[in-house]
Protein backbone atom coordinates (compact mmCIF):
# COMPACT_ATOMS: atom_id res chain seq x y z
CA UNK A 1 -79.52 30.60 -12.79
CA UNK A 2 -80.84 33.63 -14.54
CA UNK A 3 -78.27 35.50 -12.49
CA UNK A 4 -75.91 34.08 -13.76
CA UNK A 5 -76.71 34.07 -17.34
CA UNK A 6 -77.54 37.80 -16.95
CA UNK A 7 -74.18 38.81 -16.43
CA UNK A 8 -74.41 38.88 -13.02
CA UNK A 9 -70.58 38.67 -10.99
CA UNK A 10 -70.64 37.80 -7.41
CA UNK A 11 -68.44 41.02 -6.87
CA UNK A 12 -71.64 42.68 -7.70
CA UNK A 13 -73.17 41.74 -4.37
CA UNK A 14 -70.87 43.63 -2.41
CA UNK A 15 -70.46 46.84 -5.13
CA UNK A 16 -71.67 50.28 -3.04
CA UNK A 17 -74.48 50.73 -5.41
CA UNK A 18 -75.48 47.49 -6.67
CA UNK A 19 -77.68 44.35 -4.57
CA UNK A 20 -76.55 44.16 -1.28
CA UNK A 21 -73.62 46.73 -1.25
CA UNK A 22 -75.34 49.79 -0.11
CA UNK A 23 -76.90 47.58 3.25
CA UNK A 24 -73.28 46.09 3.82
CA UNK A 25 -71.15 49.14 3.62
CA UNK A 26 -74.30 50.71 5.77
CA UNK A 27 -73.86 47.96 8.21
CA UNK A 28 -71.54 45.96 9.23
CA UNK A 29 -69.18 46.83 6.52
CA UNK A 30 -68.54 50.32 8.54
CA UNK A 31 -66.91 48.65 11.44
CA UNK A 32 -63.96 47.52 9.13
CA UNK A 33 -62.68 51.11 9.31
CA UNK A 34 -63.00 51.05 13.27
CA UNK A 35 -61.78 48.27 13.70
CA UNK A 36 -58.71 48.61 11.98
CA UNK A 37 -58.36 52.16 13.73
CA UNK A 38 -58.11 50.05 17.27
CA UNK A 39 -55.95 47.35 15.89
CA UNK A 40 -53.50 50.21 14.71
CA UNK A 41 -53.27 51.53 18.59
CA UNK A 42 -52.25 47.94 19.80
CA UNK A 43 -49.94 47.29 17.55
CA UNK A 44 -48.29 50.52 18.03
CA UNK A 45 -47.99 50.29 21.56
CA UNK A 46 -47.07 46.91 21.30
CA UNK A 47 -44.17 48.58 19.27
CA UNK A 48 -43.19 51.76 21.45
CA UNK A 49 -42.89 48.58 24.62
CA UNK A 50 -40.83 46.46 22.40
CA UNK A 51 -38.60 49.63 21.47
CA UNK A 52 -38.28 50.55 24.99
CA UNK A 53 -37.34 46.89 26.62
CA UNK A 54 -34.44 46.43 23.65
CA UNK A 55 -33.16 49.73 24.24
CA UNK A 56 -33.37 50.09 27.95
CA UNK A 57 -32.94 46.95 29.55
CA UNK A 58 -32.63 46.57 33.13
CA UNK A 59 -28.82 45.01 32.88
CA UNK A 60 -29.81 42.99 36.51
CA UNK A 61 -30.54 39.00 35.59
CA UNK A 62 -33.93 38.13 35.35
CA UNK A 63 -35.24 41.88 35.74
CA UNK A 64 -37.65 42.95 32.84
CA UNK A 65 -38.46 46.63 33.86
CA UNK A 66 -36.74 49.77 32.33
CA UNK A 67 -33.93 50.54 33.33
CA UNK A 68 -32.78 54.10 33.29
CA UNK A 69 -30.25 54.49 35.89
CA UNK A 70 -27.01 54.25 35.81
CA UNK A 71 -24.35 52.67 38.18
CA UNK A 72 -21.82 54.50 38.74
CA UNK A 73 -18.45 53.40 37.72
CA UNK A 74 -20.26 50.69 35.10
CA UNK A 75 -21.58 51.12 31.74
CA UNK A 76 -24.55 49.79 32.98
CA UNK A 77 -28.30 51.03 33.71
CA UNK A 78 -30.39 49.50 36.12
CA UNK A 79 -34.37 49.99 37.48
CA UNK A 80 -35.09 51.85 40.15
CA UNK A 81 -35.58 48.52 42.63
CA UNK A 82 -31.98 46.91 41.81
CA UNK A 83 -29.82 50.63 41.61
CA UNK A 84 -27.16 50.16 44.66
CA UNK A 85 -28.14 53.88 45.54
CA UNK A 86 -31.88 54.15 45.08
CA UNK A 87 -33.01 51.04 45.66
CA UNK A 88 -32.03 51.72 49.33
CA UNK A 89 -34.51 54.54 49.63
CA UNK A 90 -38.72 54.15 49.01
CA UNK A 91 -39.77 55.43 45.66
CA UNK A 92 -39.74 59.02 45.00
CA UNK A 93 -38.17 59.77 48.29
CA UNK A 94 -34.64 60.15 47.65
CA UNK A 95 -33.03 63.33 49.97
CA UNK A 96 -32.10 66.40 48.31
CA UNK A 97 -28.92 66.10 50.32
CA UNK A 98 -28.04 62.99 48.15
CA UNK A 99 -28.68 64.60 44.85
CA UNK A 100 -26.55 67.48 45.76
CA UNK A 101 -24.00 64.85 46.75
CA UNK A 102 -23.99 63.17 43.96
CA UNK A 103 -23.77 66.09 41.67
CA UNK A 104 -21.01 67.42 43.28
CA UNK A 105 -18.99 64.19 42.65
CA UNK A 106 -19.80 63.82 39.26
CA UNK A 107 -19.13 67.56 38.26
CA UNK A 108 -16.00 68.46 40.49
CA UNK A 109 -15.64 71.96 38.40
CA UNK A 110 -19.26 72.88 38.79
CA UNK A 111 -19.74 75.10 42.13
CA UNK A 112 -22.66 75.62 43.81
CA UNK A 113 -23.37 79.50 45.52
């Protein structure tokens, strides 16, 4: 009751230099900024995953990866598991004989020496 009649504000308890302010801010006041610092990365990846599933959709039904490669003779992309021409070969293991190929049919003016 004096408190109050003093002047006193509740906002003073939590003022950086006044009552309990210095102990909070000292405490567990701190861990606001950190905390906000790690919600900031989630959210932001959260983001950059949304971006990249609207804009790169694997265009085969039911698929959710990426899809960044396209079918020839479509507009379409697809992932790396439902391509017609990659999905044939394991991961990463596609013949250097095939990329040539493949080259050469979509660049008929480009020669190789």
């Amino acid at each position: 009751m004096i408190l109050f009649l003093s002047g006193f504000e509740f906002n003073d308890l939590f003022h950086p230099l006044r009552y309990w302010g210095y102990q909070f801010w000292s405490g567990i006041g701190s861990d606001i900024g950190e905390l906000s610092i790690v919600v900031s990365i989630i959210v932001a990846a959260l983001a950059v995953r949304r971006f990249l599933h609207s804009h790169f959709p694997c265009h085969s039904d039911g698929c959710r990866k990426l899809g960044f490669h396209h079918v020839a003779g479509t507009p379409y992309k697809t992932c790396w598991h439902h391509h017609p021409v990659l999905g044939s070969y394991e991961r990463a293991t596609v013949p250097l004989e095939h990329i040539h190929k493949a080259h050469a049919e979509a660049n008929p003016s480009s020669s190789r020496a």
